[in-house]
PDB file of N, CA and C in Angstrom:
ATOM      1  N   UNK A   1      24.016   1.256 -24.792  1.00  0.00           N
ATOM      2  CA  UNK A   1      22.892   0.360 -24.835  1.00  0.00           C
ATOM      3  C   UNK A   1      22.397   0.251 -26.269  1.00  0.00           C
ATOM      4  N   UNK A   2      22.275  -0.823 -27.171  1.00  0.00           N
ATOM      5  CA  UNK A   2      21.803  -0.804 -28.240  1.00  0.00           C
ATOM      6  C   UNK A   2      20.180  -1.548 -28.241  1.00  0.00           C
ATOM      7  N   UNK A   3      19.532  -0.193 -29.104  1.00  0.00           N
ATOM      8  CA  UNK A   3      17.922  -0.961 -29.821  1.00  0.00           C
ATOM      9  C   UNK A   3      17.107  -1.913 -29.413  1.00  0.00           C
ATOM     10  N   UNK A   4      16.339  -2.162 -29.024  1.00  0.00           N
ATOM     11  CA  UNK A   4      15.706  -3.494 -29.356  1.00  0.00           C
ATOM     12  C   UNK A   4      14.463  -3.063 -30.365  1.00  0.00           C
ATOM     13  N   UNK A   5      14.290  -2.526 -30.869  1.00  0.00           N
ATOM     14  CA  UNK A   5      13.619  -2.450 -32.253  1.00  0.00           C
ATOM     15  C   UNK A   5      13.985  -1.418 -32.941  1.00  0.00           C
ATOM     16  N   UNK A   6      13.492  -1.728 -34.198  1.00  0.00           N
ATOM     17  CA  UNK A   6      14.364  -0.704 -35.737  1.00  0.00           C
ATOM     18  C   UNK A   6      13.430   0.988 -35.392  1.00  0.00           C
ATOM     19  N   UNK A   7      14.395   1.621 -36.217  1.00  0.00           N
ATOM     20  CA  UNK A   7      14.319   3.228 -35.910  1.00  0.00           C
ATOM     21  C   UNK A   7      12.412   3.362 -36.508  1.00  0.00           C
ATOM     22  N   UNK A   8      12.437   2.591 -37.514  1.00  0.00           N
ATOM     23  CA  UNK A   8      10.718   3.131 -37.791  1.00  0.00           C
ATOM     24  C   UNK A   8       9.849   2.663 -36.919  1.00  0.00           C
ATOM     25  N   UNK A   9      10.189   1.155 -36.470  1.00  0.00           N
ATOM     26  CA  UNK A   9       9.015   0.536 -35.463  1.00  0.00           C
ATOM     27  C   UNK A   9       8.875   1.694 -34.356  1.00  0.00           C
ATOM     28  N   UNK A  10       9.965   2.611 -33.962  1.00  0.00           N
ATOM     29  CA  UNK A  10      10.316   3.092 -32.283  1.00  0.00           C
ATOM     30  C   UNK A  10       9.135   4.234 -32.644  1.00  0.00           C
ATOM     31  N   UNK A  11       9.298   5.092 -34.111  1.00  0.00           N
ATOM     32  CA  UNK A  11       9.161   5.792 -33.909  1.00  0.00           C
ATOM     33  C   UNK A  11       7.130   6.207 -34.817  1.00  0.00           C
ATOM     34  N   UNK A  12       7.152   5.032 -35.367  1.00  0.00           N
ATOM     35  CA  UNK A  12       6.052   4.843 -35.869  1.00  0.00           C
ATOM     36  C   UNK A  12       4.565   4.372 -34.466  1.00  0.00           C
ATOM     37  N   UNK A  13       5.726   3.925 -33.628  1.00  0.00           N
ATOM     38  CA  UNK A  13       5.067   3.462 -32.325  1.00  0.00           C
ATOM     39  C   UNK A  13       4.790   4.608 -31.422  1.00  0.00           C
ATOM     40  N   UNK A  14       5.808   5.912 -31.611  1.00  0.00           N
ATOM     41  CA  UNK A  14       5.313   7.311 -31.166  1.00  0.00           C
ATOM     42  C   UNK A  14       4.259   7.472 -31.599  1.00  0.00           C
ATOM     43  N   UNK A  15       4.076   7.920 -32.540  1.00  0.00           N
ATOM     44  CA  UNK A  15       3.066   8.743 -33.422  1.00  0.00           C
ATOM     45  C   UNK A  15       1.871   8.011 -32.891  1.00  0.00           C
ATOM     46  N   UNK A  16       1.770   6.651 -33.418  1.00  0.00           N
ATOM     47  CA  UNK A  16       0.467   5.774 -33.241  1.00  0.00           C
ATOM     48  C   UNK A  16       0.015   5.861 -31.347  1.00  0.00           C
ATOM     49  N   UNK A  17       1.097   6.145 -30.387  1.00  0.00           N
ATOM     50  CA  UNK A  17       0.634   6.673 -29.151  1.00  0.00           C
ATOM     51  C   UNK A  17       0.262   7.680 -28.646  1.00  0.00           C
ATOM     52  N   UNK A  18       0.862   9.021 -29.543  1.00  0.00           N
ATOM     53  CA  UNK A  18       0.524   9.947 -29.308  1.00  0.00           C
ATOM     54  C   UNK A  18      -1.267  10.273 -29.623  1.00  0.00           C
ATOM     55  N   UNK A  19      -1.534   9.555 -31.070  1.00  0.00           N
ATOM     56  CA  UNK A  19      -2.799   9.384 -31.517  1.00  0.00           C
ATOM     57  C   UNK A  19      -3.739   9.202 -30.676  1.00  0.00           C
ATOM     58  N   UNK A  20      -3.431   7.572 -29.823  1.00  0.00           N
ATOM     59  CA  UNK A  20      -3.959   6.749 -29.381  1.00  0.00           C
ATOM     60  C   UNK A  20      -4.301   7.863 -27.770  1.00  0.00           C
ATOM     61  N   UNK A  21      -3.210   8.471 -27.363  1.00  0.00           N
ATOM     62  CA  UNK A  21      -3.387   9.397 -26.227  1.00  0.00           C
ATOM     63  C   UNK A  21      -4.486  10.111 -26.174  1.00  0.00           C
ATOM     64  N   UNK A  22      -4.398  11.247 -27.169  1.00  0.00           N
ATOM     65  CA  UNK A  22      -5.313  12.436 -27.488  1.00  0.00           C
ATOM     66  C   UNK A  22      -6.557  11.660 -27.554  1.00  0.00           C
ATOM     67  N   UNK A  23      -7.103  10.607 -28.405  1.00  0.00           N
ATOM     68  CA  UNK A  23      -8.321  10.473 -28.995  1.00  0.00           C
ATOM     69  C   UNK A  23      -8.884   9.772 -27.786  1.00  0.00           C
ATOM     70  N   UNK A  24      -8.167   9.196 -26.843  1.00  0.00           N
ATOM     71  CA  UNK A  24      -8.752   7.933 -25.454  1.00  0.00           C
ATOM     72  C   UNK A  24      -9.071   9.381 -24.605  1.00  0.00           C
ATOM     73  N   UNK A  25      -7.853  10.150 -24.601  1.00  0.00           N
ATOM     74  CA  UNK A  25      -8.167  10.903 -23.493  1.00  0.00           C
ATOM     75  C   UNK A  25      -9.536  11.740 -23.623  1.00  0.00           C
ATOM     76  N   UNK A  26     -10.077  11.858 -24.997  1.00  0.00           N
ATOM     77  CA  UNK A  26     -11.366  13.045 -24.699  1.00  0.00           C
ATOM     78  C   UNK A  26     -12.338  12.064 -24.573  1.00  0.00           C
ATOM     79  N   UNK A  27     -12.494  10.402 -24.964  1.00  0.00           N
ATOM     80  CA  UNK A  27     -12.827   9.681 -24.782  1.00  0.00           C
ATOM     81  C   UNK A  27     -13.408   9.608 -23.138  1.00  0.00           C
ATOM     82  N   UNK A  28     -12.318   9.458 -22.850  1.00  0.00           N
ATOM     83  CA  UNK A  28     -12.679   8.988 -21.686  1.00  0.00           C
ATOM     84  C   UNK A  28     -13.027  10.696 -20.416  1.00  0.00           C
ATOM     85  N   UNK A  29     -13.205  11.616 -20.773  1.00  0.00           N
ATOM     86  CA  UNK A  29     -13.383  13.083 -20.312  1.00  0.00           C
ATOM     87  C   UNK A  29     -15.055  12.751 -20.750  1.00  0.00           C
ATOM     88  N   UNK A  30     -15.497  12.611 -22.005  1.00  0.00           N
ATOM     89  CA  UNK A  30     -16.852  12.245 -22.315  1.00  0.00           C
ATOM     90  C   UNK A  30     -17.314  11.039 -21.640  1.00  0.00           C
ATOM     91  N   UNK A  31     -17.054  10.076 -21.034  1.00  0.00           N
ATOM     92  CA  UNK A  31     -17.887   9.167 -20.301  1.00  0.00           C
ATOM     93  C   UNK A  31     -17.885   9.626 -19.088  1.00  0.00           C
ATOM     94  N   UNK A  32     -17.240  10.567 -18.688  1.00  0.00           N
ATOM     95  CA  UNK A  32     -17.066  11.122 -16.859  1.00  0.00           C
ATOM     96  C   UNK A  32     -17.833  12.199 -16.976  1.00  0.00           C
ATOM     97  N   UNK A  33     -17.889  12.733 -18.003  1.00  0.00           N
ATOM     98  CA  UNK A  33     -19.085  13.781 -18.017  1.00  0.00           C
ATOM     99  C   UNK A  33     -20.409  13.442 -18.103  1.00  0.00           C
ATOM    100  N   UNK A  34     -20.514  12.030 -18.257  1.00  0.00           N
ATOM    101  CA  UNK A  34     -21.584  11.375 -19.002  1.00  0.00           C
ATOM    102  C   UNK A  34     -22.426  12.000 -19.974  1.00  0.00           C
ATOM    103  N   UNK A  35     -21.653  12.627 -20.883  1.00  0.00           N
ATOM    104  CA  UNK A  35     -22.459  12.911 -22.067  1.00  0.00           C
ATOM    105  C   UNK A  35     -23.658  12.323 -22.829  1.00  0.00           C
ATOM    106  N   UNK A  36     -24.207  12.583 -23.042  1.00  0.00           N
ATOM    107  CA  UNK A  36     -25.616  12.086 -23.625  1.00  0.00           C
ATOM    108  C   UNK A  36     -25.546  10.836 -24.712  1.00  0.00           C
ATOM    109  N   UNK A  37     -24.473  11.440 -25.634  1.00  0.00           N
ATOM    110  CA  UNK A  37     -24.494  10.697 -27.186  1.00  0.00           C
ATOM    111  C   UNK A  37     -23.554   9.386 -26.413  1.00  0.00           C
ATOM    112  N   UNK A  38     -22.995   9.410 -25.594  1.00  0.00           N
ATOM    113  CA  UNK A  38     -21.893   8.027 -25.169  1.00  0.00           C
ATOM    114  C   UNK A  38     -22.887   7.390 -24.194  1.00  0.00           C
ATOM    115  N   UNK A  39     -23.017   7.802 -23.382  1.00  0.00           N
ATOM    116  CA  UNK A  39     -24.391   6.627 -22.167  1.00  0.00           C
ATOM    117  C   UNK A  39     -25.974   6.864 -22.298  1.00  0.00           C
ATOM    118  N   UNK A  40     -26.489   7.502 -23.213  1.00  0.00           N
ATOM    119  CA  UNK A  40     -27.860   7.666 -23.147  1.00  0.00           C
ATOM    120  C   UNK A  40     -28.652   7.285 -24.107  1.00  0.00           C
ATOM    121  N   UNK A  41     -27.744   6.276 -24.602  1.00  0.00           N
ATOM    122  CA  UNK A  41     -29.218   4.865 -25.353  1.00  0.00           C
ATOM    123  C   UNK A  41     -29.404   4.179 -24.326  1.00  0.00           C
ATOM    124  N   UNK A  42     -30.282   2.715 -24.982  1.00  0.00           N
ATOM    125  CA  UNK A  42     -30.800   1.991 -24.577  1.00  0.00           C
ATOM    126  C   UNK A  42     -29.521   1.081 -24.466  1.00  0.00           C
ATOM    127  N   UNK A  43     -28.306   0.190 -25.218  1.00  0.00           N
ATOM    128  CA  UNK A  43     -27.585  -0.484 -25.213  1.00  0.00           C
ATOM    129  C   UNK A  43     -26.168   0.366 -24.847  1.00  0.00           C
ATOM    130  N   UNK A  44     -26.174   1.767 -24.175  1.00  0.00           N
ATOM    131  CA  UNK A  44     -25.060   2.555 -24.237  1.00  0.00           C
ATOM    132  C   UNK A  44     -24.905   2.027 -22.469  1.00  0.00           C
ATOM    133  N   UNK A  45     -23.401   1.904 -21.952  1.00  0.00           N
ATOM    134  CA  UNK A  45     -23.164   1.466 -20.689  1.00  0.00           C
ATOM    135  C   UNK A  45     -23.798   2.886 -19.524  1.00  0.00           C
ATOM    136  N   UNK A  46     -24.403   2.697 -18.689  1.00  0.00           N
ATOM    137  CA  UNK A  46     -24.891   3.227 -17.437  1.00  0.00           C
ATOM    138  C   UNK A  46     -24.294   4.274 -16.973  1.00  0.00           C
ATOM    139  N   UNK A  47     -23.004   3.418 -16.551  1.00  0.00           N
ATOM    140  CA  UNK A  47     -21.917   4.142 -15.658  1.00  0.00           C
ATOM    141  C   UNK A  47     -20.903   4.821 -16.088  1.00  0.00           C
ATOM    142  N   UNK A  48     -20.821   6.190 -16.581  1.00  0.00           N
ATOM    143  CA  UNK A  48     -19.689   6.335 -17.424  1.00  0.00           C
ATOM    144  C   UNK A  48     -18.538   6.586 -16.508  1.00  0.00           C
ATOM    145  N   UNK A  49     -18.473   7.024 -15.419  1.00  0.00           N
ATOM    146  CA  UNK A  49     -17.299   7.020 -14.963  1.00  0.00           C
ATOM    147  C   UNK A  49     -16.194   5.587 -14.434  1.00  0.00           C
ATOM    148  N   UNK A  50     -17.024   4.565 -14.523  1.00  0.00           N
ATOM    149  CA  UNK A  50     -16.639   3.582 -14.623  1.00  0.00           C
ATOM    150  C   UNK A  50     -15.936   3.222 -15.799  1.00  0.00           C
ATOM    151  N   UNK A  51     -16.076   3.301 -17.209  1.00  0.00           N
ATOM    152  CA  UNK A  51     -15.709   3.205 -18.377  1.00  0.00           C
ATOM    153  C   UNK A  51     -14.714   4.233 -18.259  1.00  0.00           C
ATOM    154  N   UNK A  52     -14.736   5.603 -18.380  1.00  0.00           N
ATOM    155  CA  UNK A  52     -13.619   6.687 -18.044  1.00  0.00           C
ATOM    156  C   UNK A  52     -12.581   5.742 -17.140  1.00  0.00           C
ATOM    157  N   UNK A  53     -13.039   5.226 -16.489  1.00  0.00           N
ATOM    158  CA  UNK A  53     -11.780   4.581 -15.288  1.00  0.00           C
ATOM    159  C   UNK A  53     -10.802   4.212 -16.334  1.00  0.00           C
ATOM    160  N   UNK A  54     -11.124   2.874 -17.284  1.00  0.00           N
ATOM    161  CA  UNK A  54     -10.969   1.791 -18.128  1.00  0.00           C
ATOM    162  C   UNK A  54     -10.152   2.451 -18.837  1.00  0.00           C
ATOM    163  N   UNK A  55     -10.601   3.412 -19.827  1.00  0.00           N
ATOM    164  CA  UNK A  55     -10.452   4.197 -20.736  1.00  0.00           C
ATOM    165  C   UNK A  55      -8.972   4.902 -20.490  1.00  0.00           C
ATOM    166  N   UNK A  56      -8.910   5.667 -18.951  1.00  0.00           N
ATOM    167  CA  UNK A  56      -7.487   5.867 -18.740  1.00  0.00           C
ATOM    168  C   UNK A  56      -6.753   5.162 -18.336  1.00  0.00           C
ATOM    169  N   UNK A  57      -7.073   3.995 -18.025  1.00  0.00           N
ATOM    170  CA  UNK A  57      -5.995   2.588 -17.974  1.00  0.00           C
ATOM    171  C   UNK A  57      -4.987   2.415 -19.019  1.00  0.00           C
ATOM    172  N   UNK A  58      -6.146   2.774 -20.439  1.00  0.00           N
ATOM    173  CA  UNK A  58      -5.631   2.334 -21.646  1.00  0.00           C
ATOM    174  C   UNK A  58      -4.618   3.785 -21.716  1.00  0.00           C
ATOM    175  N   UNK A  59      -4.917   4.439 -21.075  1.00  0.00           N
ATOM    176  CA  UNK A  59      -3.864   5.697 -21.580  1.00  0.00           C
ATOM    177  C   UNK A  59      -3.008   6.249 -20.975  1.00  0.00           C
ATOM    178  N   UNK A  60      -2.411   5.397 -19.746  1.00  0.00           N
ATOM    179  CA  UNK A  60      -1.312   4.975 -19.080  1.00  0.00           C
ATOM    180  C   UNK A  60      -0.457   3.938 -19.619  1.00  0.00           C
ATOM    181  N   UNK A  61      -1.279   2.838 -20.114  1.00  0.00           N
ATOM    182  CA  UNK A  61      -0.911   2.373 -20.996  1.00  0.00           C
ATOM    183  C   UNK A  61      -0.058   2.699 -22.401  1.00  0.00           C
ATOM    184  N   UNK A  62      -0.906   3.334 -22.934  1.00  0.00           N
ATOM    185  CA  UNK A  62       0.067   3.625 -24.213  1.00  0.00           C
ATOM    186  C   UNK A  62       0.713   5.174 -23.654  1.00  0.00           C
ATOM    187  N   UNK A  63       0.886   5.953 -22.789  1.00  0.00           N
ATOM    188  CA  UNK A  63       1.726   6.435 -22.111  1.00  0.00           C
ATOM    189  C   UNK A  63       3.086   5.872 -22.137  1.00  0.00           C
ATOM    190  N   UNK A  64       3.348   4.598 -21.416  1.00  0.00           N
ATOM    191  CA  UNK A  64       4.037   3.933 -20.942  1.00  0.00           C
ATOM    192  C   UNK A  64       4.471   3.216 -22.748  1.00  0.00           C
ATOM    193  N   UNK A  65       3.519   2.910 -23.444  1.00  0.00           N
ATOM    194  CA  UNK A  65       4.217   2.607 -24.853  1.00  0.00           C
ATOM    195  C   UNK A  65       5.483   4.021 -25.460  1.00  0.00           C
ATOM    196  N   UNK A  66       4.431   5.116 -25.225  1.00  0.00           N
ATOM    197  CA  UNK A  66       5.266   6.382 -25.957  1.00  0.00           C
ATOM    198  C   UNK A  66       6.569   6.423 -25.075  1.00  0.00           C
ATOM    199  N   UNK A  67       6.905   6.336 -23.771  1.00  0.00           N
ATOM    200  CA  UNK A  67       8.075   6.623 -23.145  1.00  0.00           C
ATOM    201  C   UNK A  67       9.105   5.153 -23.744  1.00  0.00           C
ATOM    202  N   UNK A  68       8.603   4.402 -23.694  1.00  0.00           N
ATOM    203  CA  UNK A  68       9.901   2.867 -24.367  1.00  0.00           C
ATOM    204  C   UNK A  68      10.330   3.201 -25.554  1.00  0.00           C
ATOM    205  N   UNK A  69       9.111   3.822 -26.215  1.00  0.00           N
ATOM    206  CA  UNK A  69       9.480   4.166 -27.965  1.00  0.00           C
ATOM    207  C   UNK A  69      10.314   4.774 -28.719  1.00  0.00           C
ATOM    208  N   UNK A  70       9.839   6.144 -27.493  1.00  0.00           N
ATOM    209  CA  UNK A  70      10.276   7.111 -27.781  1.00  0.00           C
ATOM    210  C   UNK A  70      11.827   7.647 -26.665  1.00  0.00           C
ATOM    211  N   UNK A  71      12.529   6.302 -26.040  1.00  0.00           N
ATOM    212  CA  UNK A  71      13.654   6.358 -25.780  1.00  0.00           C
ATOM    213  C   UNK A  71      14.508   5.523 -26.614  1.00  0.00           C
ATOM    214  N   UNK A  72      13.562   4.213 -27.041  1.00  0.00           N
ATOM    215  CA  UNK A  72      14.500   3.498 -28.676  1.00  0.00           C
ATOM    216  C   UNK A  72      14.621   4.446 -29.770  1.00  0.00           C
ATOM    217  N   UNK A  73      14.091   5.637 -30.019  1.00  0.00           N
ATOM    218  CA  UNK A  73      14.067   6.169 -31.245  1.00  0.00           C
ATOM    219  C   UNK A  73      14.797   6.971 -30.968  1.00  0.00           C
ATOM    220  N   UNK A  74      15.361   7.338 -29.704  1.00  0.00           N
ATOM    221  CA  UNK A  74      16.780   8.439 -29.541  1.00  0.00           C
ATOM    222  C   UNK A  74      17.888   7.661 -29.379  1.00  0.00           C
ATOM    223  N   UNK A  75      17.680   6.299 -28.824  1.00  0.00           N
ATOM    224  CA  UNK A  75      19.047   5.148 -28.936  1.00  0.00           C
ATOM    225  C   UNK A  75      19.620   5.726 -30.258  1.00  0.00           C
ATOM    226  N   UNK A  76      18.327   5.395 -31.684  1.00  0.00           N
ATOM    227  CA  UNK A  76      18.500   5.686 -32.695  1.00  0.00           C
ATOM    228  C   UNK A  76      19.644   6.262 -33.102  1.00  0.00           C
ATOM    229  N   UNK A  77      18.927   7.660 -32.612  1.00  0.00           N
ATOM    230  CA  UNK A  77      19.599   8.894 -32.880  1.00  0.00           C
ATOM    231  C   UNK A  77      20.967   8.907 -32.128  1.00  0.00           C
ATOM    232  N   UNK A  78      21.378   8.626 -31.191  1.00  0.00           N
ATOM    233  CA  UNK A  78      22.723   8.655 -30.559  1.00  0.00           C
ATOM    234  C   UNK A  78      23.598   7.685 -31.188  1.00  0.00           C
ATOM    235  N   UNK A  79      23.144   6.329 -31.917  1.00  0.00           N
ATOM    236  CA  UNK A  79      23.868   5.476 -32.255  1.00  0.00           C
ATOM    237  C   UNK A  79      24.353   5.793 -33.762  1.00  0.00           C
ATOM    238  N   UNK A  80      23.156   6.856 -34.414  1.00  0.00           N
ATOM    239  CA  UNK A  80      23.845   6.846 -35.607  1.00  0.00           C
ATOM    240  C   UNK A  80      24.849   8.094 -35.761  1.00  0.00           C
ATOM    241  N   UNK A  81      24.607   9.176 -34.569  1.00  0.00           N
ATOM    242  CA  UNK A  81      25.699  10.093 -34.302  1.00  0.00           C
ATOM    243  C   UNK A  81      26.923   9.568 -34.079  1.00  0.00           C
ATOM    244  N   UNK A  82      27.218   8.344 -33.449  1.00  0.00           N
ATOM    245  CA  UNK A  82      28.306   7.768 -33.082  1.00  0.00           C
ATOM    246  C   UNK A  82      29.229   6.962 -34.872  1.00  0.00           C
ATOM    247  N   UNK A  83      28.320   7.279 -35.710  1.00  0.00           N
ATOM    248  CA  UNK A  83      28.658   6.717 -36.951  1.00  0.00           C
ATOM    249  C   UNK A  83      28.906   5.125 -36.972  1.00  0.00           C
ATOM    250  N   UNK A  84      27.820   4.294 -36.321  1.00  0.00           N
ATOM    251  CA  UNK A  84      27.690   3.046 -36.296  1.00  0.00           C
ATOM    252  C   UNK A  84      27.077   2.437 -37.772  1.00  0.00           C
ATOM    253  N   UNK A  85      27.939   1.494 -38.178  1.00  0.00           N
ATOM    254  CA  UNK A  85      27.267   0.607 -39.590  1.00  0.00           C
ATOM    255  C   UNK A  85      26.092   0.260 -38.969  1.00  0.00           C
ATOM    256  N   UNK A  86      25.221   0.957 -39.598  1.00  0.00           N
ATOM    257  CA  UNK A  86      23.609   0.088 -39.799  1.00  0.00           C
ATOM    258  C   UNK A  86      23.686  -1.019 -40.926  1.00  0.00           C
ATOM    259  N   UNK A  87      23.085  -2.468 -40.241  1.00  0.00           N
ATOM    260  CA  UNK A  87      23.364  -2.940 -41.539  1.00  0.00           C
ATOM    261  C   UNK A  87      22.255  -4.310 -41.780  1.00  0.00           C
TER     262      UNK A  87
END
């Protein structure tokens, strides 16, 4: 099976999900707790477990980014073991 995107996009697209994972996920652990500093202004949303819902949407989401990525970025790796012209 060959690539559909270059070895940095696959793997630059890891990293930026893995990021995107960690920082949503305490994200969204703080609106289900309803922490003070995230729902307890005046313009801060009500419902935090509602937002937590949202929040891990997005991190199934880029879940689902890190697993595509991060199986193009071992295509990578198998294709250039095979000593294929990159070109």
């Amino acid at each position: 099976m060959k690539p559909l995107v270059s070895a940095v996009q696959a793997w630059s697209c890891v990293v930026i999900s893995i990021f995107a994972i960690v920082i949503l996920s305490t994200l969204g652990l703080l609106f289900k707790a309803n922490h003070p500093e995230l729902v307890g202004g005046d313009e801060d949303p009500e419902d935090g477990a509602t937002v937590a819902a949202t929040v891990f949407i997005a991190v199934i989401i880029y879940a689902g980014f890190l697993v595509f990525c991060g199986l193009q970025g071992l295509l990578h790796i198998r294709e250039s073991r095979r000593g294929a012209i990159a070109l």
